[in-house]
C-alpha atoms as a PDB file:
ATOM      1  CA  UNK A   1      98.485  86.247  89.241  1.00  0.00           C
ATOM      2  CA  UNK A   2      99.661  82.306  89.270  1.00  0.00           C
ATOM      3  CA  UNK A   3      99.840  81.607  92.902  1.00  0.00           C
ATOM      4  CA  UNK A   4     102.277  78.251  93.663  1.00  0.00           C
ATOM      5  CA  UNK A   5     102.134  76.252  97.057  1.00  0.00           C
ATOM      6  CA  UNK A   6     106.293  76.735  98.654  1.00  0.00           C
ATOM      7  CA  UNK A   7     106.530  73.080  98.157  1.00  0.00           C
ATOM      8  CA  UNK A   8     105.781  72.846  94.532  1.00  0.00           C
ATOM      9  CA  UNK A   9     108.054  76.072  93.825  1.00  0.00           C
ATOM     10  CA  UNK A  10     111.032  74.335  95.877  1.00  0.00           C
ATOM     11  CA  UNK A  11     110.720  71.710  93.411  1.00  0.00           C
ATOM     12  CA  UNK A  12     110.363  73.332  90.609  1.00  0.00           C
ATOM     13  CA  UNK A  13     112.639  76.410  91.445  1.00  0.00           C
ATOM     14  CA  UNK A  14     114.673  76.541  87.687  1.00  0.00           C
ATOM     15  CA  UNK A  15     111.167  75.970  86.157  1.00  0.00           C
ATOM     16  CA  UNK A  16     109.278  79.125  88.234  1.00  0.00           C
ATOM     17  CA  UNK A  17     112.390  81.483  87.875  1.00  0.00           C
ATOM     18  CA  UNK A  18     112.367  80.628  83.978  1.00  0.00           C
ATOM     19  CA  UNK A  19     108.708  81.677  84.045  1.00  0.00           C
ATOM     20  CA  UNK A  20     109.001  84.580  85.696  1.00  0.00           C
ATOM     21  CA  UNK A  21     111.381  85.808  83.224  1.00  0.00           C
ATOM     22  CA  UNK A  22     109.710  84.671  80.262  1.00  0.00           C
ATOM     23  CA  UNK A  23     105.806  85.901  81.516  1.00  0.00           C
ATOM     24  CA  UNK A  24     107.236  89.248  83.111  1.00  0.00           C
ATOM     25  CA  UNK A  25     104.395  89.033  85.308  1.00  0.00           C
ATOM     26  CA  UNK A  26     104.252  88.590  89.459  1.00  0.00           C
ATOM     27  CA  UNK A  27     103.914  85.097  90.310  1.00  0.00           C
ATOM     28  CA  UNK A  28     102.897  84.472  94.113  1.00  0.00           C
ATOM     29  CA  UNK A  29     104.442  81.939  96.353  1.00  0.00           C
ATOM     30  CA  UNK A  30     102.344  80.389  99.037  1.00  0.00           C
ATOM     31  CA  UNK A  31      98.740  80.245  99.363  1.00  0.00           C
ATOM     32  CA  UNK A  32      98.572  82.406 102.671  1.00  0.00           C
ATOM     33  CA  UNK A  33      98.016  85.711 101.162  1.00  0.00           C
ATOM     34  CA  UNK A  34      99.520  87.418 104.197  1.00  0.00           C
ATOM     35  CA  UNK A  35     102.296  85.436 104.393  1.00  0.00           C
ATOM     36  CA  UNK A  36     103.288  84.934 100.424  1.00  0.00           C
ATOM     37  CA  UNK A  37     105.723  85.770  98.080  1.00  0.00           C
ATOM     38  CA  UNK A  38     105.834  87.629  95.158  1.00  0.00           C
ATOM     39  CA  UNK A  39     108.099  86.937  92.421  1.00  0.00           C
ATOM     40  CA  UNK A  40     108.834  89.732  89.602  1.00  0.00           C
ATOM     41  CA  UNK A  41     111.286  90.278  87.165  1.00  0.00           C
ATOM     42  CA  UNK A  42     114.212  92.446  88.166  1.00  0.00           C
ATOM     43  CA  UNK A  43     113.684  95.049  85.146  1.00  0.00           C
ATOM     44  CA  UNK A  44     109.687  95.371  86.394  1.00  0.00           C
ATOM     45  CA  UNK A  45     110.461  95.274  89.924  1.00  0.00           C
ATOM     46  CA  UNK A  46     113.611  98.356  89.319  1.00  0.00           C
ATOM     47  CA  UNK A  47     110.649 100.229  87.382  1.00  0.00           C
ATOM     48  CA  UNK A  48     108.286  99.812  89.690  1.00  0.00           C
ATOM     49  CA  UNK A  49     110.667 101.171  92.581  1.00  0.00           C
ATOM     50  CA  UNK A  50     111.534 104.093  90.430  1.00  0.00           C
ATOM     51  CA  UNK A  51     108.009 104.684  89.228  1.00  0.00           C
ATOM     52  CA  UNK A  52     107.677 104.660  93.252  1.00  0.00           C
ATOM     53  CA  UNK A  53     110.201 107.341  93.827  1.00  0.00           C
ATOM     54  CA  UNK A  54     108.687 109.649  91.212  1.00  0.00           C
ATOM     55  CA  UNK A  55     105.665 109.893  92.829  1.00  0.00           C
ATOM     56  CA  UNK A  56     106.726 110.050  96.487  1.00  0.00           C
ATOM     57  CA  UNK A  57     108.178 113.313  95.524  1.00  0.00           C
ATOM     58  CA  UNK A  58     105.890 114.972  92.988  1.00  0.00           C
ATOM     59  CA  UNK A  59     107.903 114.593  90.051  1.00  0.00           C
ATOM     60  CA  UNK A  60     105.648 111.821  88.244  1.00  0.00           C
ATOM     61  CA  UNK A  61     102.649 114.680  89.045  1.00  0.00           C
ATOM     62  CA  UNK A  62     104.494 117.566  87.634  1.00  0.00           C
ATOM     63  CA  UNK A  63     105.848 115.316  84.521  1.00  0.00           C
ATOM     64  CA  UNK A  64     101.482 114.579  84.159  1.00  0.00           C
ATOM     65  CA  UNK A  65     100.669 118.247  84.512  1.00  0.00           C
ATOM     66  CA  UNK A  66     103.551 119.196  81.573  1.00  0.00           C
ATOM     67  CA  UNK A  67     101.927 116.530  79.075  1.00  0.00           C
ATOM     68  CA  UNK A  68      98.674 117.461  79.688  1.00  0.00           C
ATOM     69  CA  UNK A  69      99.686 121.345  79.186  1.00  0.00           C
ATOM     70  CA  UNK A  70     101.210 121.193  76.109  1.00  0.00           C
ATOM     71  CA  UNK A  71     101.611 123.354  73.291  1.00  0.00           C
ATOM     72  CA  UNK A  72     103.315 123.511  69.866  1.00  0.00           C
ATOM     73  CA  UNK A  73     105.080 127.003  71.582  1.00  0.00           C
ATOM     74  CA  UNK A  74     106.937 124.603  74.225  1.00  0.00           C
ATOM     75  CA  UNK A  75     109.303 123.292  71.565  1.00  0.00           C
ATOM     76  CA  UNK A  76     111.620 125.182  69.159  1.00  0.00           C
ATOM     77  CA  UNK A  77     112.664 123.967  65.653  1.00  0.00           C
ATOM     78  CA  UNK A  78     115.932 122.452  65.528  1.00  0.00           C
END
């Protein structure tokens, strides 16, 4: 992850929000990990939350169990 000092990113804010978008990877914001930013793009950060969700309440598990017990039987012709 590109990690940018606050100062830099202030300067540069059209330039780092451009990047994020383009890269659609996390970019970090300050070099004190404890106290930095991340940056993502809004379509990762919206699957990430729902990816989130899934799994909170068993859903993503049961959806993992389902693909990995599948047979030709579980579908009909259309």
């Amino acid at each position: 992850m590109e990690v940018f000092t606050s100062s830099w990113t202030r300067s540069n804010w059209a330039k780092v929000l451009n990047m994020v978008k383009a890269s659609k990877l996390p970019m970090q914001v300050g070099t004190d990990d404890a106290e930095s930013v991340v940056m993502v793009p809004k379509a990762e950060y919206t699957s990430m939350v729902e990816t989130l969700f899934l799994e909170e309440n068993g859903v993503l598990n049961n959806v993992f169990e389902r693909m990995a017990n599948t047979s030709e039987t579980d579908f009909d012709e259309v």
